[in-house]
PDB file of N, CA and C in Angstrom:
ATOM      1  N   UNK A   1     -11.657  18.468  46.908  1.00  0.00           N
ATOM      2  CA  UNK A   1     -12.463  18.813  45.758  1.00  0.00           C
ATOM      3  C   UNK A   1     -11.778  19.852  44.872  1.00  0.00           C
ATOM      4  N   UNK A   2     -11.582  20.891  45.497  1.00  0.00           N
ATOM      5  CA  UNK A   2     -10.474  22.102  44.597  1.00  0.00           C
ATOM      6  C   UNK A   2      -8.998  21.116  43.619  1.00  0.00           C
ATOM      7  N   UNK A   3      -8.663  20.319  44.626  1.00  0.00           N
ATOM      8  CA  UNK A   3      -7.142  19.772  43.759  1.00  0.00           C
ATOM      9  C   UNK A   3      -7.908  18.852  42.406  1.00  0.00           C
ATOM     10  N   UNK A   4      -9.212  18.162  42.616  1.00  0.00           N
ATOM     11  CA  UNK A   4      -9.949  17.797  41.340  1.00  0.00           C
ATOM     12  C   UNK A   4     -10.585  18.617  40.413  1.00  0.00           C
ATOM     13  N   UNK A   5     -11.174  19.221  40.434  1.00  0.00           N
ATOM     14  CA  UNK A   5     -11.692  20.197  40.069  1.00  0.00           C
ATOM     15  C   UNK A   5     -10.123  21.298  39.273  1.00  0.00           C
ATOM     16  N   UNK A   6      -9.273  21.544  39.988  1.00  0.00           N
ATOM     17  CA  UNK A   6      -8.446  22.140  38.590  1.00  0.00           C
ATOM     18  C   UNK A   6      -7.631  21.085  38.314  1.00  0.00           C
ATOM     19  N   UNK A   7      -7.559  19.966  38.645  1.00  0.00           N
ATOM     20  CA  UNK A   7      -6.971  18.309  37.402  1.00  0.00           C
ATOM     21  C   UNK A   7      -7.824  18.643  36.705  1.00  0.00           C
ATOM     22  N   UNK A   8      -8.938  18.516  36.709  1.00  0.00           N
ATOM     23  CA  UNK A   8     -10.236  18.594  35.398  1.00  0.00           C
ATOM     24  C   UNK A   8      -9.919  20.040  34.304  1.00  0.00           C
ATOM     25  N   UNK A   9      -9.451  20.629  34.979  1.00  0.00           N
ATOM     26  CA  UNK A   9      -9.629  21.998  34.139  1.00  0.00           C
ATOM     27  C   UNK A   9      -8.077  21.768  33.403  1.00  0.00           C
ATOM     28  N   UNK A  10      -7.114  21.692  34.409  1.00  0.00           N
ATOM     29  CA  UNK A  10      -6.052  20.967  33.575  1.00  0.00           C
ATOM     30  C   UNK A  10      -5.744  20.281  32.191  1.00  0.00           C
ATOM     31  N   UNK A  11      -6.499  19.118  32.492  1.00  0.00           N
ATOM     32  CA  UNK A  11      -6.765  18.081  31.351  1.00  0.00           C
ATOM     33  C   UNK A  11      -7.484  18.568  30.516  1.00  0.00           C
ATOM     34  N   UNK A  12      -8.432  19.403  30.411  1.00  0.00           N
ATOM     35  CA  UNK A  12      -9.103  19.895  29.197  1.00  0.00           C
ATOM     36  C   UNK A  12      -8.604  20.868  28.516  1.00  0.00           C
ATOM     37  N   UNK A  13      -7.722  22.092  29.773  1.00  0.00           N
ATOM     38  CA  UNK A  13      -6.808  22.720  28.439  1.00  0.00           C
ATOM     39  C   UNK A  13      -5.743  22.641  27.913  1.00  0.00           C
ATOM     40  N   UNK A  14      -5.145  21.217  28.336  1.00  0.00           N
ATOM     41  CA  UNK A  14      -4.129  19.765  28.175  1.00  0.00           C
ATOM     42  C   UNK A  14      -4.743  19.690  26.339  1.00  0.00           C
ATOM     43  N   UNK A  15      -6.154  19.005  26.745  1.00  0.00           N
ATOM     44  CA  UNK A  15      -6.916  18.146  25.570  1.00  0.00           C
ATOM     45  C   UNK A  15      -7.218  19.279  24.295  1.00  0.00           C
ATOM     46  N   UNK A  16      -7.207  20.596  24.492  1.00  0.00           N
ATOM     47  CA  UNK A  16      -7.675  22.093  23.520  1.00  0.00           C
ATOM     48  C   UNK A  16      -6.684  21.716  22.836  1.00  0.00           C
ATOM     49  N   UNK A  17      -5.253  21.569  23.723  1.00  0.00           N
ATOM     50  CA  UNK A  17      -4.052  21.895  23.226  1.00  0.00           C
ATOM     51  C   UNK A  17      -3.662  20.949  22.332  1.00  0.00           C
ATOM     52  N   UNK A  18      -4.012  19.858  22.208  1.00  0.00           N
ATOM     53  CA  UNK A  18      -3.801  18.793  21.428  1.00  0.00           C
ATOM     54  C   UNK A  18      -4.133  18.832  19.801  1.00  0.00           C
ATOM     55  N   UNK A  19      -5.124  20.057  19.849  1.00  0.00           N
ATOM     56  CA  UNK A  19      -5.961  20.260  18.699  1.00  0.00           C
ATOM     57  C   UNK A  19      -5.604  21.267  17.781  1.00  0.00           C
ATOM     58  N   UNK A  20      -4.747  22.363  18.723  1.00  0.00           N
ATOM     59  CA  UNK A  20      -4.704  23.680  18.446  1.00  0.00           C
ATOM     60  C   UNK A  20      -3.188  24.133  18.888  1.00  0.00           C
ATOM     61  N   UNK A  21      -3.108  24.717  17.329  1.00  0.00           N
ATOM     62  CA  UNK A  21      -1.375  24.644  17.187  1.00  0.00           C
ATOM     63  C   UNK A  21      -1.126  25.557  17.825  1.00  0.00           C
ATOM     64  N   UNK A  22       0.211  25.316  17.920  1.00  0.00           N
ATOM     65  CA  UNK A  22       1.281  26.599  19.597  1.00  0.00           C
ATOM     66  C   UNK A  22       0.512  26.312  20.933  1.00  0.00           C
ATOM     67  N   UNK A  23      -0.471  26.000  21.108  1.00  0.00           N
ATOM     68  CA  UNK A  23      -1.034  25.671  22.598  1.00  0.00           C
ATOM     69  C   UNK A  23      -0.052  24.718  23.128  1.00  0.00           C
ATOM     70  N   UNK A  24       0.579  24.427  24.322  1.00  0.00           N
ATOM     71  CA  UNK A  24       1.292  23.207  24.409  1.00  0.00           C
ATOM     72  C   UNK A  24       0.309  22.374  25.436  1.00  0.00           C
ATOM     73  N   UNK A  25       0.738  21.089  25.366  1.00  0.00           N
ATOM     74  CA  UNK A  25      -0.290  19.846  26.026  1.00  0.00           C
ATOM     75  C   UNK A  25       0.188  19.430  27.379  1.00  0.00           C
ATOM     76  N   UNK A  26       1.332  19.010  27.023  1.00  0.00           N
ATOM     77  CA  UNK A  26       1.818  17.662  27.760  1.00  0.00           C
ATOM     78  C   UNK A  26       2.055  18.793  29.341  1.00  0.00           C
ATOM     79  N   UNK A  27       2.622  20.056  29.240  1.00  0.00           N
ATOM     80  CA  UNK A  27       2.706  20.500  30.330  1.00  0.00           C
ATOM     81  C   UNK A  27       1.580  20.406  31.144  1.00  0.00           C
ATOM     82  N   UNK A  28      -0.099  20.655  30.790  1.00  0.00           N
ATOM     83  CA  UNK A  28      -1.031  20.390  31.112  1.00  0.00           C
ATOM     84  C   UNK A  28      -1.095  19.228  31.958  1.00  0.00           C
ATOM     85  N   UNK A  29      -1.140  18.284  31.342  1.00  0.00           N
ATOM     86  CA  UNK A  29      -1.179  16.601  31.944  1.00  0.00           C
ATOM     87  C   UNK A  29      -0.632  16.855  33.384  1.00  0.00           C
ATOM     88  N   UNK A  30       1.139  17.351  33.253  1.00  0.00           N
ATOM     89  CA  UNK A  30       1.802  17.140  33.795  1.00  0.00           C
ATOM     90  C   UNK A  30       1.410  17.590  35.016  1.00  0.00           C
ATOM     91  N   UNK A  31       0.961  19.234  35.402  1.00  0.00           N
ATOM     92  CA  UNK A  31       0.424  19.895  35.963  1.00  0.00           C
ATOM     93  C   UNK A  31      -0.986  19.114  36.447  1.00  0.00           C
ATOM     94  N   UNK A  32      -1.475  18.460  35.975  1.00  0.00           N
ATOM     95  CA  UNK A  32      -2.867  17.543  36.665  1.00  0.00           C
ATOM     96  C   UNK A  32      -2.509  16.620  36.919  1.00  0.00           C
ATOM     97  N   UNK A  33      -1.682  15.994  37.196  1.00  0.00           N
ATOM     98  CA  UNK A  33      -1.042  14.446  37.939  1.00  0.00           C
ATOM     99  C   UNK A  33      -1.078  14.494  39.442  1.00  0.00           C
ATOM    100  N   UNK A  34      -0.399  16.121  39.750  1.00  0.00           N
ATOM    101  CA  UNK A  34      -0.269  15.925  41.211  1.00  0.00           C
ATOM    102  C   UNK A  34      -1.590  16.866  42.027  1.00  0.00           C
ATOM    103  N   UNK A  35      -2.384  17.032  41.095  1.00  0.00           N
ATOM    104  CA  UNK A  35      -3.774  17.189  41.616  1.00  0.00           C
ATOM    105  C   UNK A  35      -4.857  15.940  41.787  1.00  0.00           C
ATOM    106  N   UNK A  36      -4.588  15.173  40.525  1.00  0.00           N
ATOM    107  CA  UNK A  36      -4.747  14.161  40.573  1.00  0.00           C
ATOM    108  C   UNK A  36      -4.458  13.082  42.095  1.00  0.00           C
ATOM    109  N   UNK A  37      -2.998  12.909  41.916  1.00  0.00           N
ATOM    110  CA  UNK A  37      -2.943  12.400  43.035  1.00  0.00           C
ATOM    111  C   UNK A  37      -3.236  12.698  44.263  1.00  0.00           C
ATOM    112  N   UNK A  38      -3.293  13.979  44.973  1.00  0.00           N
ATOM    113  CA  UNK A  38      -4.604  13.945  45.800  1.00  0.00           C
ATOM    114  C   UNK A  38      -5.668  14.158  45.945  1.00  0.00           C
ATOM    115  N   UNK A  39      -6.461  14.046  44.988  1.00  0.00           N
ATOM    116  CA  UNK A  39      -7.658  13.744  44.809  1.00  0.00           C
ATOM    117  C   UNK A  39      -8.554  12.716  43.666  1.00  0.00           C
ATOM    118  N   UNK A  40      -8.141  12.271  42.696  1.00  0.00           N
ATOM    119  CA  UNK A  40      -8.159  11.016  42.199  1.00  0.00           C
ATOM    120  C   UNK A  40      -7.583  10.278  41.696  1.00  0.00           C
ATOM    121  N   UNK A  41      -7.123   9.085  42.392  1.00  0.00           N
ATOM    122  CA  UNK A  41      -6.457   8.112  41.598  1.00  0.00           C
ATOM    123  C   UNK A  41      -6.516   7.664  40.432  1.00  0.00           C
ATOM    124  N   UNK A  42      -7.435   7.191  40.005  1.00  0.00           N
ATOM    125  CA  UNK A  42      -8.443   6.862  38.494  1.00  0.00           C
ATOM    126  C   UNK A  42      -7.658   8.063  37.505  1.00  0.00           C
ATOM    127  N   UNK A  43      -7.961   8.991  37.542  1.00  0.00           N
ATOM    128  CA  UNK A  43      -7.341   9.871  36.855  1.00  0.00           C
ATOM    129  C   UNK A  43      -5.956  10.205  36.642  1.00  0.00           C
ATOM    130  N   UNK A  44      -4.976  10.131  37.399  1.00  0.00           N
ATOM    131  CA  UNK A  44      -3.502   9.890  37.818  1.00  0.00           C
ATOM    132  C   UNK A  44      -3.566   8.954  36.615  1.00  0.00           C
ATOM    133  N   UNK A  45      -4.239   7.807  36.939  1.00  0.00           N
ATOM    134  CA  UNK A  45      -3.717   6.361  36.717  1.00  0.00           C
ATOM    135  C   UNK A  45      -3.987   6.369  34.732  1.00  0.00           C
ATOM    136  N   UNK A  46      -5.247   7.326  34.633  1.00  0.00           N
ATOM    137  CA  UNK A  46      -5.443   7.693  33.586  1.00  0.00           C
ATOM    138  C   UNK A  46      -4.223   8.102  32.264  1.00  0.00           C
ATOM    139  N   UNK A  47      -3.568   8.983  33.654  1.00  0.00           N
ATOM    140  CA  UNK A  47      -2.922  10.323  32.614  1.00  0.00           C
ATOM    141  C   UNK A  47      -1.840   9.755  32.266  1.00  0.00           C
ATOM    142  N   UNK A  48      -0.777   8.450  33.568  1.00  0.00           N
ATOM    143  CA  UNK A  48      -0.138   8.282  33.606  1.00  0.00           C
ATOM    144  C   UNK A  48       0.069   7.067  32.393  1.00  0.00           C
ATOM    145  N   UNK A  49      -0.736   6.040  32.619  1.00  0.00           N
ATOM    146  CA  UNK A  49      -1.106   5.238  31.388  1.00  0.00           C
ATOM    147  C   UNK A  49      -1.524   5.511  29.753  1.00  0.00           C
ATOM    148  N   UNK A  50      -1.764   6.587  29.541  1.00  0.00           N
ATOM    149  CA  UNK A  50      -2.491   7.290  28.418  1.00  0.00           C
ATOM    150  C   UNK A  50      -1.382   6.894  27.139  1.00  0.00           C
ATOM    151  N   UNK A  51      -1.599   6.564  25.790  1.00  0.00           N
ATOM    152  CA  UNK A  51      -1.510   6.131  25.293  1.00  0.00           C
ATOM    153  C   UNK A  51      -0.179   6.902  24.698  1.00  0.00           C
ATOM    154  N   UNK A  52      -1.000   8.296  24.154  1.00  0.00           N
ATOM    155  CA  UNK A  52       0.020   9.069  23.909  1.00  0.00           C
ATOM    156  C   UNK A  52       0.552  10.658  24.664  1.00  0.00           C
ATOM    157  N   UNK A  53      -0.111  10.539  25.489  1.00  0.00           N
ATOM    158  CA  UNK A  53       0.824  11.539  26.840  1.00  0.00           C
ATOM    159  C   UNK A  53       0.868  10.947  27.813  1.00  0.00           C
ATOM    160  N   UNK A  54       0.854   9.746  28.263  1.00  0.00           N
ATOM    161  CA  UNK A  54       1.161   9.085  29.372  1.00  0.00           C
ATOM    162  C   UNK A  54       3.114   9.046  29.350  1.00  0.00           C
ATOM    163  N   UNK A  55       3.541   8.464  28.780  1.00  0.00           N
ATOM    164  CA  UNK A  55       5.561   8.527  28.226  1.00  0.00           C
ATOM    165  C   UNK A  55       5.726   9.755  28.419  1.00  0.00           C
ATOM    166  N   UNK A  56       5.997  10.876  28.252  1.00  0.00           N
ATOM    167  CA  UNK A  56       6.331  11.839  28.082  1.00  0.00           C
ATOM    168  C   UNK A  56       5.797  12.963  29.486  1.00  0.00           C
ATOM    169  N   UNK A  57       4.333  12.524  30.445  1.00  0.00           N
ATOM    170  CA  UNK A  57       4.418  13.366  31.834  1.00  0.00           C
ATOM    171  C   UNK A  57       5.393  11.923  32.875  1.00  0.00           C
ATOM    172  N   UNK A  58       5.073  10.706  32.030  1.00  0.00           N
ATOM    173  CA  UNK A  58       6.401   9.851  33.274  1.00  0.00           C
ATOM    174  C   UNK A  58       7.376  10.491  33.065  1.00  0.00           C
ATOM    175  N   UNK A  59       8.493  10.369  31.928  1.00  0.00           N
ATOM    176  CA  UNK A  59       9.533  10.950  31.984  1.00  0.00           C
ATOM    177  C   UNK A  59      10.006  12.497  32.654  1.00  0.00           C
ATOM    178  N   UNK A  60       8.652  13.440  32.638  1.00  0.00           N
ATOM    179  CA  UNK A  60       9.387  14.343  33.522  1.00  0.00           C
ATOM    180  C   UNK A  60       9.070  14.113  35.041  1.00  0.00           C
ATOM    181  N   UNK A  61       8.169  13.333  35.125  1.00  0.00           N
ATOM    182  CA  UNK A  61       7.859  12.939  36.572  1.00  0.00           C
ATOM    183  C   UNK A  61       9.068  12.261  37.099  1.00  0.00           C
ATOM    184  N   UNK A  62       9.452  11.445  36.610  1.00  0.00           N
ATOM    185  CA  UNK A  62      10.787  10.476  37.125  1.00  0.00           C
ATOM    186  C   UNK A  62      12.139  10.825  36.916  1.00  0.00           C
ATOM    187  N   UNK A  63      11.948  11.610  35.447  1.00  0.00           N
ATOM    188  CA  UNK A  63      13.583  12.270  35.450  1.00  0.00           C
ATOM    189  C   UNK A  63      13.819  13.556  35.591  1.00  0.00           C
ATOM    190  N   UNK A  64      12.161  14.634  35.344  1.00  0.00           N
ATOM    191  CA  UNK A  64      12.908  16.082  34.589  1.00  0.00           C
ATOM    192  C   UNK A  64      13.295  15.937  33.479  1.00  0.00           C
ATOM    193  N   UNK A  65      12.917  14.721  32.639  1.00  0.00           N
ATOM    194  CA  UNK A  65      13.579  14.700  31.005  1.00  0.00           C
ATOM    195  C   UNK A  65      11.926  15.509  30.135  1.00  0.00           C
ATOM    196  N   UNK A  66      12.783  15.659  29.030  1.00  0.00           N
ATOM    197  CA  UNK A  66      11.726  15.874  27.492  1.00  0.00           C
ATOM    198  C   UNK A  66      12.355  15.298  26.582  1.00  0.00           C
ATOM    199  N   UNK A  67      11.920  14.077  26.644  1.00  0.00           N
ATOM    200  CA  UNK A  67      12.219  13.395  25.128  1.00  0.00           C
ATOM    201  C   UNK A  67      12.814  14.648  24.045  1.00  0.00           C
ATOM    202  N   UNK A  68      13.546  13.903  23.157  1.00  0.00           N
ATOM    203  CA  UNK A  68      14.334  14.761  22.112  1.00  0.00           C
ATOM    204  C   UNK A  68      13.132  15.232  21.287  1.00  0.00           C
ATOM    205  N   UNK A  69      12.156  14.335  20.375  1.00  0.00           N
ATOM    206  CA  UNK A  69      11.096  15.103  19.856  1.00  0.00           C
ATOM    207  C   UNK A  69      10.302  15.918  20.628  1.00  0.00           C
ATOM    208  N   UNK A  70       9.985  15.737  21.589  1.00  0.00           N
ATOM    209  CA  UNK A  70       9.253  16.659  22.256  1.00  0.00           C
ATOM    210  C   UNK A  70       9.804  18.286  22.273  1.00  0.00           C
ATOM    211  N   UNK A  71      11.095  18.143  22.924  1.00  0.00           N
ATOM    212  CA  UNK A  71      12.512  19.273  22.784  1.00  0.00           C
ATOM    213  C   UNK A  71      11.705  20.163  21.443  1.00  0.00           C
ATOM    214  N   UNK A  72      12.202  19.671  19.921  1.00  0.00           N
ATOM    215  CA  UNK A  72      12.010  20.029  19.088  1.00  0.00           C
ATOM    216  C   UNK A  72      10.913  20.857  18.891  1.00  0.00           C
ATOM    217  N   UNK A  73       9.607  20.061  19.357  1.00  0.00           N
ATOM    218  CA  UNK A  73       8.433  20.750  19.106  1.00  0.00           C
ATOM    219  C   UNK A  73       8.246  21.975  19.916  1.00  0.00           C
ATOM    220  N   UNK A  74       8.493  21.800  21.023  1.00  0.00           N
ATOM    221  CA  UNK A  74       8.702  23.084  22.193  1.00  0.00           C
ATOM    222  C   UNK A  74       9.522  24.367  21.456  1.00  0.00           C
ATOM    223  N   UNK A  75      10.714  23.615  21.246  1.00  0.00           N
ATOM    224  CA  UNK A  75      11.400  24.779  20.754  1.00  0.00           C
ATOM    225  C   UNK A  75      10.820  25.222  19.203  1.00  0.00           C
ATOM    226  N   UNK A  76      10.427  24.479  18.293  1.00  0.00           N
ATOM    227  CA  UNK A  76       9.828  25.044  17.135  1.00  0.00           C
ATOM    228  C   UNK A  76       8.423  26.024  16.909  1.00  0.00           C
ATOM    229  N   UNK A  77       7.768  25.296  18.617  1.00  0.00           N
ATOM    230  CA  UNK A  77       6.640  26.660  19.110  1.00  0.00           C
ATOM    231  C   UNK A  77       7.028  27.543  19.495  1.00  0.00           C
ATOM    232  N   UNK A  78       8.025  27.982  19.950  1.00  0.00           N
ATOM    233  CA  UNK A  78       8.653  28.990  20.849  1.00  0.00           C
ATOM    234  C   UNK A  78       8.666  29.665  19.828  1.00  0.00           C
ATOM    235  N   UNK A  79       9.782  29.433  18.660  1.00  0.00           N
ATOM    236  CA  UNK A  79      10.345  29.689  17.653  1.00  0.00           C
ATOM    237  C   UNK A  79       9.237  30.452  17.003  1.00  0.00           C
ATOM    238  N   UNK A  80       8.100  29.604  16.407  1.00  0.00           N
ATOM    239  CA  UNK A  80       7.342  30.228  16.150  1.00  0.00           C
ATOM    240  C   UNK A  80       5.932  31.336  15.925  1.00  0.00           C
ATOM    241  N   UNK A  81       6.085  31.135  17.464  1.00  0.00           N
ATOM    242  CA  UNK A  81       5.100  31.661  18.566  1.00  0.00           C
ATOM    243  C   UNK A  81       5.803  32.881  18.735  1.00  0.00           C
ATOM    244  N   UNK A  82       6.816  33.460  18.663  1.00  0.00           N
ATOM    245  CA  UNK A  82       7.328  34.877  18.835  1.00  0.00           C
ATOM    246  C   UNK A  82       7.427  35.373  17.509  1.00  0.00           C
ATOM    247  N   UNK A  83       8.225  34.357  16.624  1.00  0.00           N
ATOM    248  CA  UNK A  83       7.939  35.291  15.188  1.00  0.00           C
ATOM    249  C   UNK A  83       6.405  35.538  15.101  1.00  0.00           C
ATOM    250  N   UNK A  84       5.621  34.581  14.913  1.00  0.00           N
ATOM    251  CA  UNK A  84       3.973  35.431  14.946  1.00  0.00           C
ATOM    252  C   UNK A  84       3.739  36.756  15.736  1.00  0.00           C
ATOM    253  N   UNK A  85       4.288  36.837  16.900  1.00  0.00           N
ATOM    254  CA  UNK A  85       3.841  37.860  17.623  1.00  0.00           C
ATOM    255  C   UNK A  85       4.665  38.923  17.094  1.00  0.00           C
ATOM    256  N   UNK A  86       5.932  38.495  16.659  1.00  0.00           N
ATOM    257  CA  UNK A  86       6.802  39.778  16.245  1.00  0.00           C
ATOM    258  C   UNK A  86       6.137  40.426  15.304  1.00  0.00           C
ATOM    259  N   UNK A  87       5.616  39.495  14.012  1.00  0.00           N
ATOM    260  CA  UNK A  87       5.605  39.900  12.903  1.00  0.00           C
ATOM    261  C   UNK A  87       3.838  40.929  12.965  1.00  0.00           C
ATOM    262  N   UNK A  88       2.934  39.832  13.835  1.00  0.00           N
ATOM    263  CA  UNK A  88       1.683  40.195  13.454  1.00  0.00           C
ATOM    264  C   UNK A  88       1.179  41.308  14.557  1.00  0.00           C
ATOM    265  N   UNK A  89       1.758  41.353  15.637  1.00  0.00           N
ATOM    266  CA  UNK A  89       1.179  42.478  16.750  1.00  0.00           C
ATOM    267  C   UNK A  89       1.817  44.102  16.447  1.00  0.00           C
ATOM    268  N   UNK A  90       2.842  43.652  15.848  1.00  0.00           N
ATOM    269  CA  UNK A  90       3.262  45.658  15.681  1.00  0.00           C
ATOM    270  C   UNK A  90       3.423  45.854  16.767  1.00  0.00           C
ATOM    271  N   UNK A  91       3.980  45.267  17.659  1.00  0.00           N
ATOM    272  CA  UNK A  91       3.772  45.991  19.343  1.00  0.00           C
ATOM    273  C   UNK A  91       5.242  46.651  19.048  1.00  0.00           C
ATOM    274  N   UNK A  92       5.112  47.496  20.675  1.00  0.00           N
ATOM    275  CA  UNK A  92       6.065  48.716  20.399  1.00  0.00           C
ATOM    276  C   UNK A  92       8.020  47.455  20.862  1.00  0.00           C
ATOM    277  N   UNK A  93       8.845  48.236  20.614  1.00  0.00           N
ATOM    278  CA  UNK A  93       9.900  47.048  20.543  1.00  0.00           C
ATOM    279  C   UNK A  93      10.205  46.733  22.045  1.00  0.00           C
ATOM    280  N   UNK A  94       9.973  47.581  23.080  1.00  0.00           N
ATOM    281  CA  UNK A  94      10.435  47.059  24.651  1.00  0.00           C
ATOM    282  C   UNK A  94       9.183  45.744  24.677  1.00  0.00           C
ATOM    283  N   UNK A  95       8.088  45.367  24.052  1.00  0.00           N
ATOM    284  CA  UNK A  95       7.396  44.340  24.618  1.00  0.00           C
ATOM    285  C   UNK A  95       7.861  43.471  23.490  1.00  0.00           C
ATOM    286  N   UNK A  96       8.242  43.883  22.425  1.00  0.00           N
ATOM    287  CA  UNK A  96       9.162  42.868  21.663  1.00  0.00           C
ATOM    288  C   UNK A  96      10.286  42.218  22.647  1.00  0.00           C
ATOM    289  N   UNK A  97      11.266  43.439  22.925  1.00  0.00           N
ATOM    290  CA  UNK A  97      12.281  42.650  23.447  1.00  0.00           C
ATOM    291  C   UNK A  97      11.911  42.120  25.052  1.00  0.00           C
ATOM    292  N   UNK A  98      10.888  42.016  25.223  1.00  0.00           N
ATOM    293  CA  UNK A  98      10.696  41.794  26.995  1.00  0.00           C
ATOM    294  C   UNK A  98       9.337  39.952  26.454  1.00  0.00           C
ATOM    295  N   UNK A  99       8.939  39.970  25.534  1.00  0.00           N
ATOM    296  CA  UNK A  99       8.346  38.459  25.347  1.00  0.00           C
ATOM    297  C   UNK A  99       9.562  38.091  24.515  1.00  0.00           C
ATOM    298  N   UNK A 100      10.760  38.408  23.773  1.00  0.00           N
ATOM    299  CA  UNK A 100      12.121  37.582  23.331  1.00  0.00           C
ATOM    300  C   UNK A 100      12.232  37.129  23.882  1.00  0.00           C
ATOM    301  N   UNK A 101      12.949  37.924  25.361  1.00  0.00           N
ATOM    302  CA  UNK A 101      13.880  37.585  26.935  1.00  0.00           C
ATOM    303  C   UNK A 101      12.778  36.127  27.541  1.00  0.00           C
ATOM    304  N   UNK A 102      11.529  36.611  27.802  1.00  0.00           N
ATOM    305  CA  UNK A 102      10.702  35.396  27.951  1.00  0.00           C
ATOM    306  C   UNK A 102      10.650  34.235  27.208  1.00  0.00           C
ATOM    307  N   UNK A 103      10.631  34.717  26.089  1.00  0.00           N
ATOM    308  CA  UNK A 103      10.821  33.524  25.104  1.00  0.00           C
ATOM    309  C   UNK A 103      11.977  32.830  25.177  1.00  0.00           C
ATOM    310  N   UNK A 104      13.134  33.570  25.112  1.00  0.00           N
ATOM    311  CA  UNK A 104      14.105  32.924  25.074  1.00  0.00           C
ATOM    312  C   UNK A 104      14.499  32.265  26.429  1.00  0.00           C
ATOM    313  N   UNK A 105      13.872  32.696  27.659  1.00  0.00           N
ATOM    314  CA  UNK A 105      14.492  31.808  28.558  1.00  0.00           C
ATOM    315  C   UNK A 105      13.692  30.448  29.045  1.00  0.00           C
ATOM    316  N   UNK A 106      12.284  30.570  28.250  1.00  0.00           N
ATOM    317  CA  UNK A 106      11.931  29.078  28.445  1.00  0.00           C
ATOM    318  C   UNK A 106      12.534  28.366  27.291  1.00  0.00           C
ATOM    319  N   UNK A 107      12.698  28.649  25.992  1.00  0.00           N
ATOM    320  CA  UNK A 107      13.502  27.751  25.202  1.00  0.00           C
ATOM    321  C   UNK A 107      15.080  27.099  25.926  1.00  0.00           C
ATOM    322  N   UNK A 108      15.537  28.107  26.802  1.00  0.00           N
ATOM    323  CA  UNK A 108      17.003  27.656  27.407  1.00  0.00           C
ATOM    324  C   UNK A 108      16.548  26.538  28.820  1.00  0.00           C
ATOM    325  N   UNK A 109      15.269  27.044  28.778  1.00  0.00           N
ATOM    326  CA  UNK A 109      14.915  25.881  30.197  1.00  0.00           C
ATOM    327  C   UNK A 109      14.953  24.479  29.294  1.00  0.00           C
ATOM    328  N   UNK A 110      13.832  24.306  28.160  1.00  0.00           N
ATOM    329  CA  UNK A 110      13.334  23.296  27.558  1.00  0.00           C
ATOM    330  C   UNK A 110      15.022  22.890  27.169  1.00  0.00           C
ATOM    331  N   UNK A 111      15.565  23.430  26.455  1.00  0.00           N
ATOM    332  CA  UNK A 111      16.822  22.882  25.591  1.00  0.00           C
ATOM    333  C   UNK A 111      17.633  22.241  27.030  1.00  0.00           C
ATOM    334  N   UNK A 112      17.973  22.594  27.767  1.00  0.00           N
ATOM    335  CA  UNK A 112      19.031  22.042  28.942  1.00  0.00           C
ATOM    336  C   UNK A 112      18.088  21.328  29.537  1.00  0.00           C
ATOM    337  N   UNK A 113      16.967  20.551  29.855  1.00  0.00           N
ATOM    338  CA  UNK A 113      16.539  19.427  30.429  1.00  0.00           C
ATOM    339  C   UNK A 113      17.219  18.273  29.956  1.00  0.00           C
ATOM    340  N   UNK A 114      17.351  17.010  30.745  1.00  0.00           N
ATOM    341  CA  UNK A 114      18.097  15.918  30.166  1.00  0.00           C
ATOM    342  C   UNK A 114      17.054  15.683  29.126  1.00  0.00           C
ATOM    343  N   UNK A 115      17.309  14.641  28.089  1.00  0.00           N
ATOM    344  CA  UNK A 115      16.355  13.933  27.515  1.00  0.00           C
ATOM    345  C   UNK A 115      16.348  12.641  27.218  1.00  0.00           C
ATOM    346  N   UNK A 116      16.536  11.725  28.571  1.00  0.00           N
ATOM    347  CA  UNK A 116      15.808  11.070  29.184  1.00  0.00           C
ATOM    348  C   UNK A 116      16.250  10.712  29.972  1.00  0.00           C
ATOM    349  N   UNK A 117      16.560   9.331  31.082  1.00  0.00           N
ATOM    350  CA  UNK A 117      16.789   8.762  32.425  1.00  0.00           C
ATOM    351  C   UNK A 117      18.201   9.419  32.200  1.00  0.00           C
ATOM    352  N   UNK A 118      18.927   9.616  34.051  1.00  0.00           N
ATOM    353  CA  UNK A 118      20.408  10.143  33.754  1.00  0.00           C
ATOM    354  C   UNK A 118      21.074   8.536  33.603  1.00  0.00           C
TER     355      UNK A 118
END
């Protein structure tokens, strides 16, 4: 019941994210597949089939890839998800430079994934 129960919570702040810019999605999905799979199939079968995030949690399921557009968008949230914070929080510069370092090392994760089958 717990591994369904956060698939469900998963997928809905999967589904927020779809709506609402800089939130990211597809990691969501991805993250409820293998809750999914032990505890509902139907839903797996859901996420995995889905029209337009179904391609994109296979591919990292099977390869570790992010499609090249996907890449882009990741990195253009990143991108722009720290300038917002730079520009609009005034925070003092060590939490500047300590969400950069963060920032910048999931952009170096996202950028070096293959993008797609090897």
């Amino acid at each position: 019941m717990l591994y369904g129960a956060l698939g469900f919570v998963l997928v809905a702040v999967g589904l927020v994210g779809a709506v609402l810019p800089l939130l990211p999605t597809t990691i969501f999905f991805i993250l409820a597949v293998p809750c999914f799979a032990r505890s509902n199939a139907r839903m797996e079968a859901w996420i995995l089939d889905h029209p337009q995030f179904g391609a994109p949690v296979r591919a990292w399921i099977r390869h570790g890839a992010i499609p090249p557009m996907a890449k882009l968008m990741a990195l253009s949230g990143i991108a722009i998800g720290y300038g917002l914070f730079a520009y609009g929080a005034r925070a003092h510069p060590l939490a500047l430079g300590l969400g950069g370092g963060f920032m910048l090392a999931c952009a170096a994760f996202v950028a070096t994934r293959p993008s797609g089958p090897k």
